[in-house]
Protein backbone atom coordinates (compact mmCIF):
# COMPACT_ATOMS: atom_id res chain seq x y z
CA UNK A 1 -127.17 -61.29 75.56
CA UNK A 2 -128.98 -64.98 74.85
CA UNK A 3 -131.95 -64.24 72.17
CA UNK A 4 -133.28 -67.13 70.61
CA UNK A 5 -136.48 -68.17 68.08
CA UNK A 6 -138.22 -71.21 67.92
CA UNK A 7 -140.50 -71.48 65.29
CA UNK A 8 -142.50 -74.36 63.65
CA UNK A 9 -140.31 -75.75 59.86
CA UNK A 10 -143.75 -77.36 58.70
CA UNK A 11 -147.16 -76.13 58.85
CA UNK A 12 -147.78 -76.13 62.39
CA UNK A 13 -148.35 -78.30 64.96
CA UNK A 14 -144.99 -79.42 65.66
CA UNK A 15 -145.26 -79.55 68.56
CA UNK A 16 -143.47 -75.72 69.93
CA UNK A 17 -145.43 -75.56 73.14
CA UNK A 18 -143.22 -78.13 74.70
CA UNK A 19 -140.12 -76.75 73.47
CA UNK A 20 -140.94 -73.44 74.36
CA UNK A 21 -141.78 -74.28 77.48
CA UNK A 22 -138.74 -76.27 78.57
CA UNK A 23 -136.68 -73.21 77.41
CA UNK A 24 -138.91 -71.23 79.32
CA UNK A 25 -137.26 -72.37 82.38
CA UNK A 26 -133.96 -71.30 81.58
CA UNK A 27 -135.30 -68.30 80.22
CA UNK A 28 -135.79 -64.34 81.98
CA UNK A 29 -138.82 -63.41 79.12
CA UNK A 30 -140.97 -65.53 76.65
CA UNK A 31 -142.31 -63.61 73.23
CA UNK A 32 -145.25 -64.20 71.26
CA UNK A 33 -144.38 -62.17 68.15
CA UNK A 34 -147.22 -62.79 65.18
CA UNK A 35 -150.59 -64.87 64.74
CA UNK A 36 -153.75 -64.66 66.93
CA UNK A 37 -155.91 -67.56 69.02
CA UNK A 38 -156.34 -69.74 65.32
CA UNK A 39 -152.94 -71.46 66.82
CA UNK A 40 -152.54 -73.48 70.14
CA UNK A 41 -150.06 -74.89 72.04
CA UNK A 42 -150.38 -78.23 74.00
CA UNK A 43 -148.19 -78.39 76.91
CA UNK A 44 -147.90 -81.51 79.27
CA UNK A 45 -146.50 -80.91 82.57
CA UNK A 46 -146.75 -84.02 85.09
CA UNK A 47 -149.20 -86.12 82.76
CA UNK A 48 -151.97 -82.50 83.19
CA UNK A 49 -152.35 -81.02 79.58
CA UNK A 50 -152.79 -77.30 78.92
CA UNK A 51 -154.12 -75.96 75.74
CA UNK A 52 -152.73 -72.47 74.84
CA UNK A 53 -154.11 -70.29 72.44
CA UNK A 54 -152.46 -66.58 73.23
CA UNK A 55 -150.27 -66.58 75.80
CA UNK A 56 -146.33 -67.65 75.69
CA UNK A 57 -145.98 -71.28 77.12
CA UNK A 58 -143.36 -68.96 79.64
CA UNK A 59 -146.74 -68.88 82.05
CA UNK A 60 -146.52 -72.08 83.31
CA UNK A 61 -143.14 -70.82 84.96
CA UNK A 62 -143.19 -68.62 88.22
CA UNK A 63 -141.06 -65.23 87.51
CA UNK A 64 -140.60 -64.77 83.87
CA UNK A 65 -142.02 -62.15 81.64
CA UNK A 66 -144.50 -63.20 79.29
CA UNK A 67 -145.09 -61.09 76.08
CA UNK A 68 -147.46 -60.45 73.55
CA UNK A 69 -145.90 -57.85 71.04
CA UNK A 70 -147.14 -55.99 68.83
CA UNK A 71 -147.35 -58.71 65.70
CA UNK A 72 -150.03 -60.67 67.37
CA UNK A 73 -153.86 -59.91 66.53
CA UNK A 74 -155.55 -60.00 69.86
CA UNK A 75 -158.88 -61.70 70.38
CA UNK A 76 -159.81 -59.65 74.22
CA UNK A 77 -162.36 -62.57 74.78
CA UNK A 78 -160.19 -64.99 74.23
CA UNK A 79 -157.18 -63.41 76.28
CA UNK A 80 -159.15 -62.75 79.34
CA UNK A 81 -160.97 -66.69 79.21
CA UNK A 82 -157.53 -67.84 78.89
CA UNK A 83 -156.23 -65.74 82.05
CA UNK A 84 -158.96 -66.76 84.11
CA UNK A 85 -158.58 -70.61 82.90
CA UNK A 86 -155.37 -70.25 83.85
CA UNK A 87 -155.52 -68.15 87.40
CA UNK A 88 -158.23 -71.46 87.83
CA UNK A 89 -155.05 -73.59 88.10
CA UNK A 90 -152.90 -71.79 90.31
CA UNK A 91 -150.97 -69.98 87.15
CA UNK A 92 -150.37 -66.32 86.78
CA UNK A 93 -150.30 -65.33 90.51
CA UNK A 94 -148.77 -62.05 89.69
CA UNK A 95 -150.30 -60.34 86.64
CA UNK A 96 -147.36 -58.24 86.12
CA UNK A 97 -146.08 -61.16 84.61
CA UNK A 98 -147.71 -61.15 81.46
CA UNK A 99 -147.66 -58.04 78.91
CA UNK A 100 -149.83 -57.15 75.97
CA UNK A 101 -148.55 -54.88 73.44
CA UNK A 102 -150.46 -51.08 73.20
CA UNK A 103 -150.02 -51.55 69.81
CA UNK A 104 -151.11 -55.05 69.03
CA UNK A 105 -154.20 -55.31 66.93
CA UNK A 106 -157.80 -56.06 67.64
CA UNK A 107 -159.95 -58.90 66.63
CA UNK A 108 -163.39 -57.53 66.33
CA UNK A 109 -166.79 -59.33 65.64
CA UNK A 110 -167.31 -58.27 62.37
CA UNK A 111 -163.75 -59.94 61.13
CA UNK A 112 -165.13 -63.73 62.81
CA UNK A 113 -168.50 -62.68 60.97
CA UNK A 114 -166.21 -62.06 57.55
CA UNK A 115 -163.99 -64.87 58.15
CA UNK A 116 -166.71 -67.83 58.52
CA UNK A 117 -168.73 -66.00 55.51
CA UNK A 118 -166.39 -65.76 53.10
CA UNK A 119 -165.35 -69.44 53.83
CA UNK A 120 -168.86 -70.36 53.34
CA UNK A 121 -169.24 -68.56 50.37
CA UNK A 122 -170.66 -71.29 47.77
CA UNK A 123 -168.42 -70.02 44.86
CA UNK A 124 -165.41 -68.97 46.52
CA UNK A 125 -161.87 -70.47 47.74
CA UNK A 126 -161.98 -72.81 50.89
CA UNK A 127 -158.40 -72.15 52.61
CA UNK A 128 -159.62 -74.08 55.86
CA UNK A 129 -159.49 -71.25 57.88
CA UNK A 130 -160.16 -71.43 61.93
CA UNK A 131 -162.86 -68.74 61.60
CA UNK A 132 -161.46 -67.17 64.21
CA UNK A 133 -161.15 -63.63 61.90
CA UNK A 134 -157.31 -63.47 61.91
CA UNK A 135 -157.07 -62.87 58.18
CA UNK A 136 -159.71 -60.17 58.33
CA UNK A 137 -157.68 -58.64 61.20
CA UNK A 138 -154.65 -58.96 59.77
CA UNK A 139 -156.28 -57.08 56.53
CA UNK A 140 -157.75 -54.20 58.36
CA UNK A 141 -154.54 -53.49 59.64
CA UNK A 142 -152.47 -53.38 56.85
CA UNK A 143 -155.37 -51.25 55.01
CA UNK A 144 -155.26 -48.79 58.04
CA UNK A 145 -158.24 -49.23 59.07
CA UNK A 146 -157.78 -51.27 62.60
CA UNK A 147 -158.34 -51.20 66.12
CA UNK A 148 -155.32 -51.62 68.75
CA UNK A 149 -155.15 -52.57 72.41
CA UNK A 150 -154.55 -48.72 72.59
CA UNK A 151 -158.10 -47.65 71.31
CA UNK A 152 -160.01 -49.64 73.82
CA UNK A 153 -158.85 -48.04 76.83
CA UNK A 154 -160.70 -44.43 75.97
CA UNK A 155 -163.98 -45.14 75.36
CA UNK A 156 -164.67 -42.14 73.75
CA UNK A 157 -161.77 -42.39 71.43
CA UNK A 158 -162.82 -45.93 70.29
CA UNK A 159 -166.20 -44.83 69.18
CA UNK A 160 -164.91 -42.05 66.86
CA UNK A 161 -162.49 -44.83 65.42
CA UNK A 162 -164.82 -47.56 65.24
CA UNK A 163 -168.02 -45.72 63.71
CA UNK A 164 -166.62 -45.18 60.00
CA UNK A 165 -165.11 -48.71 60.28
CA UNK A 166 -168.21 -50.71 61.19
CA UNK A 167 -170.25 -48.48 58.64
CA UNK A 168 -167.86 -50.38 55.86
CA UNK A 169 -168.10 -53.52 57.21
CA UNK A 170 -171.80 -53.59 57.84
CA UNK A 171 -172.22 -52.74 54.08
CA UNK A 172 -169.81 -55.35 53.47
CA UNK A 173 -171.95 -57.64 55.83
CA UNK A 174 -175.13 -56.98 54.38
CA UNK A 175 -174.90 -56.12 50.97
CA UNK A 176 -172.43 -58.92 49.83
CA UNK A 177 -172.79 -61.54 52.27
CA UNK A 178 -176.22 -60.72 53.08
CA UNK A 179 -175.43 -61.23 56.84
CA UNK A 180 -177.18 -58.85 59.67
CA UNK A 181 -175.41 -55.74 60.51
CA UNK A 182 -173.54 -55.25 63.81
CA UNK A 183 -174.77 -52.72 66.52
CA UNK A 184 -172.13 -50.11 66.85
CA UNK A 185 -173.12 -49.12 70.79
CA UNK A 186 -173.52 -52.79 71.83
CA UNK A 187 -170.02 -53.50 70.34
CA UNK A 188 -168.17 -50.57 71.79
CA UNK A 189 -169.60 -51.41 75.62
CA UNK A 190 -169.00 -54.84 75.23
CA UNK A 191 -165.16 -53.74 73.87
CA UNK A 192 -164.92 -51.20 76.24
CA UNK A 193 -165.31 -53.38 78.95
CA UNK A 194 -162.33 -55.70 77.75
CA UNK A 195 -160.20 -52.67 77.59
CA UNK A 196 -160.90 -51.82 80.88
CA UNK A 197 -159.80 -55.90 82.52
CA UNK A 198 -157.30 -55.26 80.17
CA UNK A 199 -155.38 -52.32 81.30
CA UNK A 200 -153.18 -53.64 83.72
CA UNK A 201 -151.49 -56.10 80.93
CA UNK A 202 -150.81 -53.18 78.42
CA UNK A 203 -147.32 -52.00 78.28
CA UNK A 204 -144.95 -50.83 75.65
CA UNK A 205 -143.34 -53.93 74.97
CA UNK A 206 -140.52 -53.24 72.23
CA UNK A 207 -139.17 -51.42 75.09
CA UNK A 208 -139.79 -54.21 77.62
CA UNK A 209 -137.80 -56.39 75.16
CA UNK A 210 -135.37 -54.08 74.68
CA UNK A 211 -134.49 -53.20 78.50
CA UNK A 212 -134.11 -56.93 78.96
CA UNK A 213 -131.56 -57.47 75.75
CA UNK A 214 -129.50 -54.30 77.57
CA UNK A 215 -129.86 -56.03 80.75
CA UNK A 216 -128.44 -59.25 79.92
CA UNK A 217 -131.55 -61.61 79.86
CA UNK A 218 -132.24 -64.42 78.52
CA UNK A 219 -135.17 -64.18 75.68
CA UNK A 220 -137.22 -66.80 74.30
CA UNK A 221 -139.22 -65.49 71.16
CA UNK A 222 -142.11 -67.72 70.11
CA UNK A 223 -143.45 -68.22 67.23
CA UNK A 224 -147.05 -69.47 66.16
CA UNK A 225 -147.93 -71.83 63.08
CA UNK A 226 -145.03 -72.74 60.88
CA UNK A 227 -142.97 -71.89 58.05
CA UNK A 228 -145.16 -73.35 55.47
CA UNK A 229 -148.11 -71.37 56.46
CA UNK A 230 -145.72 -67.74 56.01
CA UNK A 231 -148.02 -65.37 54.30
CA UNK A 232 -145.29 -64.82 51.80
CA UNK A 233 -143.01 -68.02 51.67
CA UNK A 234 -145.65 -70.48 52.63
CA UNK A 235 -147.81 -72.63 50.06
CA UNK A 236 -150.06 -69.38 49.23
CA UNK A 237 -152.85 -68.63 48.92
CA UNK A 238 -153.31 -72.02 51.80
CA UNK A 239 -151.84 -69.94 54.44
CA UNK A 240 -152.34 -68.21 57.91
CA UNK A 241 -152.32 -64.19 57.94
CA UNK A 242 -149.08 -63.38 59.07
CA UNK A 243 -145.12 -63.91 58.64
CA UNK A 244 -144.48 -67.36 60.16
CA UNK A 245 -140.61 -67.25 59.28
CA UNK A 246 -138.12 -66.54 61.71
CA UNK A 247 -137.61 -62.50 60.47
CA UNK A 248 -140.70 -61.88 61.72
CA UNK A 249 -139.94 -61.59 65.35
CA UNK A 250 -138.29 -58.47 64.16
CA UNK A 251 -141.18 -56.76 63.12
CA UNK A 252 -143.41 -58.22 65.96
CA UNK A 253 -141.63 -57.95 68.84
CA UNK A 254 -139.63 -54.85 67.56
CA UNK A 255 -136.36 -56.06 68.04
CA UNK A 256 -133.25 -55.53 66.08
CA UNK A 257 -132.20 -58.46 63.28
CA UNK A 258 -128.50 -58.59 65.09
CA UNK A 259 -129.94 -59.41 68.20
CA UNK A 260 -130.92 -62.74 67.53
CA UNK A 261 -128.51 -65.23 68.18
CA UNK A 262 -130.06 -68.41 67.71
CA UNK A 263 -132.81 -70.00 65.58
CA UNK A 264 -134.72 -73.45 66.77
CA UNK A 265 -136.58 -75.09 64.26
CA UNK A 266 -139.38 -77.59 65.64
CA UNK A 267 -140.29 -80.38 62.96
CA UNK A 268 -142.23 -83.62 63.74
CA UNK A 269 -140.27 -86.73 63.18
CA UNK A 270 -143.17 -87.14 60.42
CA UNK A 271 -145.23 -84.40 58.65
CA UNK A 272 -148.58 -82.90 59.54
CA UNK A 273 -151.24 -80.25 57.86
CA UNK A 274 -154.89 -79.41 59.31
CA UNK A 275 -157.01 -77.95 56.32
CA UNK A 276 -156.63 -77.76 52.77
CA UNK A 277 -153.17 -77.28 50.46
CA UNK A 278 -151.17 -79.00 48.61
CA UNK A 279 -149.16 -82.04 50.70
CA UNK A 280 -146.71 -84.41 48.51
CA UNK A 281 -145.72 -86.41 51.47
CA UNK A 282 -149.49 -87.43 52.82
CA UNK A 283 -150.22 -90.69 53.23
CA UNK A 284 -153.87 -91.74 52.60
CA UNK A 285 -153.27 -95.45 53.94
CA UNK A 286 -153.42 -97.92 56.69
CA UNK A 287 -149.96 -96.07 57.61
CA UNK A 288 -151.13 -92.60 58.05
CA UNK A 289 -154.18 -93.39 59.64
CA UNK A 290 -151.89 -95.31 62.10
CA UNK A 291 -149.93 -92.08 62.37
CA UNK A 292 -152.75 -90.17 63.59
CA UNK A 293 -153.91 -92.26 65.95
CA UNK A 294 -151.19 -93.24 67.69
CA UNK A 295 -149.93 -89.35 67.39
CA UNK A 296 -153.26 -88.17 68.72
CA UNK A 297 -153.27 -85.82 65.54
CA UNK A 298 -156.27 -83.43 66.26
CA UNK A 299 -155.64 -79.35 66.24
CA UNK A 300 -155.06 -78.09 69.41
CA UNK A 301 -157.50 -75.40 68.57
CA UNK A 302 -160.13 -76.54 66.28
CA UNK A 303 -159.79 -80.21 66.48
CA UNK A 304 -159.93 -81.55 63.27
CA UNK A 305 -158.51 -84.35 61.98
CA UNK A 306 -154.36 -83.92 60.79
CA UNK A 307 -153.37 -85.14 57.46
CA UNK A 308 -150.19 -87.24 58.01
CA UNK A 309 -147.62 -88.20 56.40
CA UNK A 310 -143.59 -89.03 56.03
CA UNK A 311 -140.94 -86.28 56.88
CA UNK A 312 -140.39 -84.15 53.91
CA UNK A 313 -136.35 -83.18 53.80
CA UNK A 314 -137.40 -80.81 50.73
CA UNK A 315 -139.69 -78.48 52.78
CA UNK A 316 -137.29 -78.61 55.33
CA UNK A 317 -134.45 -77.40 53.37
CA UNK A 318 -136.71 -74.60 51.96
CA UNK A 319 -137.73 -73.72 55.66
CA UNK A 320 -133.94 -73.70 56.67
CA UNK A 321 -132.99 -71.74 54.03
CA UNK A 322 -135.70 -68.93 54.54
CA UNK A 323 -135.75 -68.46 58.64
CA UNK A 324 -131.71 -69.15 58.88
CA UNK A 325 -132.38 -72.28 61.11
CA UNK A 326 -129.56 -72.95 63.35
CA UNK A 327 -130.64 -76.13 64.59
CA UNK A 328 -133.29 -78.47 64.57
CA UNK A 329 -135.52 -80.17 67.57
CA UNK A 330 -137.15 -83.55 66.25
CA UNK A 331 -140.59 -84.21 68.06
CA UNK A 332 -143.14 -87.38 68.23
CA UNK A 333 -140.16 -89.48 67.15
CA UNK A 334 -141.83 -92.10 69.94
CA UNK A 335 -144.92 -92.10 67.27
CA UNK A 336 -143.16 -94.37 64.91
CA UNK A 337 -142.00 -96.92 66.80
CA UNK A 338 -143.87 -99.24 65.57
CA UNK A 339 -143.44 -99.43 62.03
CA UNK A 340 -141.29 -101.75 60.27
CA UNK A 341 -139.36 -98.96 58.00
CA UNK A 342 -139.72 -95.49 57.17
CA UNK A 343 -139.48 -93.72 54.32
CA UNK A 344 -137.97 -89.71 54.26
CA UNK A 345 -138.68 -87.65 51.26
CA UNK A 346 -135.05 -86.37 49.78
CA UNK A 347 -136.43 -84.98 46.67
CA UNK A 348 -139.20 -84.14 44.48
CA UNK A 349 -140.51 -85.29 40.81
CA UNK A 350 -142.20 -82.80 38.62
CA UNK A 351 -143.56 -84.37 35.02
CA UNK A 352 -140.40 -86.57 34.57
CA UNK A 353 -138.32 -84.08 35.81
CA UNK A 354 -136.34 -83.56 39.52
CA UNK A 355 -136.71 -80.42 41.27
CA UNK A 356 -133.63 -78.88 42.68
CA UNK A 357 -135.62 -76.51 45.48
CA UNK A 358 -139.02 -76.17 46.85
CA UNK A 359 -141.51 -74.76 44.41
CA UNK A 360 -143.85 -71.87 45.71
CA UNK A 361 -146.36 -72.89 43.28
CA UNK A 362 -148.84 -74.79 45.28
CA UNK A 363 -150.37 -75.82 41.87
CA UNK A 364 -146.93 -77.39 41.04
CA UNK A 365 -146.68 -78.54 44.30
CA UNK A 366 -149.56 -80.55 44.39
CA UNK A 367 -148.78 -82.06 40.99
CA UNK A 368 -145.12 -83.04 42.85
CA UNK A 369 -144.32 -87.26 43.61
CA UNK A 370 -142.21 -87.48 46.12
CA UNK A 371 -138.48 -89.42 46.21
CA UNK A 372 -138.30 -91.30 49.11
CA UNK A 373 -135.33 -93.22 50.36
CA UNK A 374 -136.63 -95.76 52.87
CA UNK A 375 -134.82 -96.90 56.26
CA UNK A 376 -135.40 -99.53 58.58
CA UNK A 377 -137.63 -98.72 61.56
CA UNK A 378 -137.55 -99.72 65.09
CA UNK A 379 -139.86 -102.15 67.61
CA UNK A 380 -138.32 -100.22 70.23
CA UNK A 381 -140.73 -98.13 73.23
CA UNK A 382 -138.56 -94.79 72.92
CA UNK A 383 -140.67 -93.34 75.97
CA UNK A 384 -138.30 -94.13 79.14
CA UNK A 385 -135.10 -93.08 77.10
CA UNK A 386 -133.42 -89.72 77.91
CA UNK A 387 -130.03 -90.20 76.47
CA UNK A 388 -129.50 -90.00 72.86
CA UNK A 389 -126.49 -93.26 73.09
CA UNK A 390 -129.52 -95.17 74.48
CA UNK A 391 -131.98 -95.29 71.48
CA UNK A 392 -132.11 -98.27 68.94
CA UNK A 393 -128.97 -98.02 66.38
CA UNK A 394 -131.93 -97.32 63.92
CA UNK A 395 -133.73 -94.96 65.72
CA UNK A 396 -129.95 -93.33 66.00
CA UNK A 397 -129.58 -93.84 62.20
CA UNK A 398 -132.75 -92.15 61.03
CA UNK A 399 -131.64 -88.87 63.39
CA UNK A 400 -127.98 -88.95 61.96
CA UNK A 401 -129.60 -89.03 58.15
CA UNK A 402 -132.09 -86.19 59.00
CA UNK A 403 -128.70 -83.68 60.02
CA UNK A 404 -126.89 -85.21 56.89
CA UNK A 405 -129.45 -84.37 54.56
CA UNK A 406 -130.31 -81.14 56.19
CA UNK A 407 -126.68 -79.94 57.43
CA UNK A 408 -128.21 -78.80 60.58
CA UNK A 409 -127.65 -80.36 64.01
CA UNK A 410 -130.67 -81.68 65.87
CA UNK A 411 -129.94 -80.43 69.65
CA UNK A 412 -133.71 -81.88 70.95
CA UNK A 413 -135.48 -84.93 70.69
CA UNK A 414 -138.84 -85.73 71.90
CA UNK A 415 -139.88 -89.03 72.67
CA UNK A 416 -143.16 -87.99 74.57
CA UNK A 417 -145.41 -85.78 75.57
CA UNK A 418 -144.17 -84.50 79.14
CA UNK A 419 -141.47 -82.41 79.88
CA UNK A 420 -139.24 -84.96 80.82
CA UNK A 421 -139.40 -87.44 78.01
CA UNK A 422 -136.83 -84.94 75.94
CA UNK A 423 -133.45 -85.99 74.77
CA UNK A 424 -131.34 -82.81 75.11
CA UNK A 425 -128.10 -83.29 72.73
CA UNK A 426 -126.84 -79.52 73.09
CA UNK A 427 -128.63 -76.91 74.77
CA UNK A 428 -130.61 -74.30 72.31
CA UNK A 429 -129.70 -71.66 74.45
CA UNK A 430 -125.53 -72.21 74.35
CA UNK A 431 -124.86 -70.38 71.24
């Protein structure tokens, strides 16, 4: 039995797609356990990029099961655009291949409508949400009052369900946000419709999962955003919808806790955040503008602009401690090549006085200075480099001072894009 979870240690875009799809290959079935289409993968396979909102980064690889369990909210739109886009290029040849979960959750129209409105709301809280309704989603189905894969594939069914819903939100629509209402018979033909393309992708999939763990396979779990953005550990209230940390795949993929016998944590070699919350390592300078250019720092699926900044060892610690990471793979470490020195965050000053763990205030966190202890860089083009002995002794030195401070092994380096600039130390999947 080889189960192991990747998940992002920082708040997203770390850069799992690639890691998750070199595993892939070694792998019999690829998870997607929590979050909707407000995350994306970017995967580069022989210089071609491919942008992934909902399906596991498994698809690019012929024969493996990819999963969508019951965790995920589901835009259908989105899903079946991203199938076709996909079929397009000669993926996904054999649609058995790719499972939704019956019980996964719906995004409807009314929860983008919410979303975008209550971000635009004059008075209220911007979190920098995707507008892509994922908290709304996530909301209605922890209030009851959601629709799953399930209730779109009897038509007759989904009306009685959806009718008292959409009466709630319409009110909520008009009368607060003073937004038009929704149609009820428009929405459950257009919905209808998806549930029918969808049908032959909807399985029970904590079984699916299950069969394979009894059978011996090898299962890649895949995780969306990162631990910062956890609904409960992250820097609240600047968060996605859903658990990011690794305990999680338990609940969203239905899978027993002692089956998991590895964790992969993907950080950036440097530290990224799209939207708003608090960020002690961001750099505002000629240095972090140089970060995100030569990192091509734009969201996969909105494309705004990243905040950048120097790797913070404090937030990693936290994420560590919280998801039980069991090793670590370092990405974009080619994007720093050309600085003179580099500076790593190793602790954290709060009015005059030194933190001794990660605060979950993000008021105190944004009132944090960093520590930094600063290390020479390199002049070095890491690109062409696939064994570790071959990088610059400071390029070395800054990796060996990452797993000292963080007493966790890094078993992956990236030094590019493709699948083949990758520095493999250990492999993930040897536990």
């Amino acid at each position: 039995m080889s189960c192991l979870v990747v998940i992002g240690v920082q708040w997203g875009d770390e850069g799992k797609g690639k890691i998750v799809d070199i595993l892939a290959h070694q792998s019999d079935m690829v998870v997607r356990y929590q979050g909707g289409n407000n995350a994306g993968h970017t995967v580069v396979v022989g210089g071609e990029p491919f942008f992934l909102h909902l399906i596991p980064s498994g698809i690019l690889h012929p024969n493996k099961k990819n999963i969508i369990g019951n965790g995920v909210v589901l835009d259908p739109k989105i899903f079946l655009e991203e199938i076709e886009a996909l079929k397009k290029r000669g993926f996904l040849k054999d649609d058995s291949e790719l499972i939704v979960s019956e019980s996964a959750h719906v995004i409807m129209p009314y929860h983008r409508r919410i979303d975008v409105a209550r971000e635009n709301k004059k008075d209220g809280l911007k979190i920098g949400t995707t507008g892509r309704g994922i908290g709304p989603a996530y909301g209605d189905k922890i209030t009851r009052r959601g629709i799953r894969v399930l209730d779109l594939l009897d038509k007759d069914k989904f009306r009685r369900k959806l009718a008292p819903i959409l009466e709630e939100q319409n009110f909520f629509l008009t009368q607060f946000f003073k937004e038009e209402p929704l149609d009820l018979d428009q929405m459950v033909d257009e919905y209808f419709i998806y549930g029918q393309r969808l049908k032959k992708y909807v399985g029970d999939t904590s079984l699916l999962v299950y069969e394979g763990i009894e059978k011996d396979k090898k299962i890649l779990f895949e995780g969306a955003q990162g631990v910062l953005l956890d609904i409960d550990h992250g820097t609240y209230p600047f968060v996605t919808s859903s658990n990011t940390v690794a305990g999680a795949v338990c609940t969203g993929a239905g899978v027993s806790p002692l089956k998991i016998k590895g964790i992969l944590g993907i950080s950036k070699a440097y530290t990224t955040r799209v939207g708003t919350g608090p960020f002690p390592t961001e750099l505002t300078d000629e240095i972090g503008d140089k970060i995100q250019k030569v990192g091509h720092e734009f969201g996969t699926t909105t494309g705004r602009r990243r905040r950048c900044g120097w790797i913070d060892l404090v937030s990693l610690q936290y994420a560590i401690r919280t998801s039980g990471i069991t090793s670590l793979a370092v990405m974009k470490l080619d994007v720093l090549s050309e600085l003179s020195e580099i500076k790593l965050c190793v602790g954290y000053q709060w009015k005059g006085q030194k933190l001794s763990s990660y605060p979950v205030d993000s008021e105190k966190l944004s009132e944090c200075e960093p520590i930094y202890e600063t290390v020479p860089g390199w002049k070095e083009n890491l690109t062409s480099i696939r064994d570790f002995k071959d990088l610059p002794v400071a390029t070395q030195k800054y990796i060996h001072l990452i797993e000292e401070r963080l007493k966790t092994p890094i078993d992956v380096i990236s030094v590019g894009p493709d699948r083949e600039q990758t520095i493999t130390r250990h492999n993930p999947f040897s536990f």
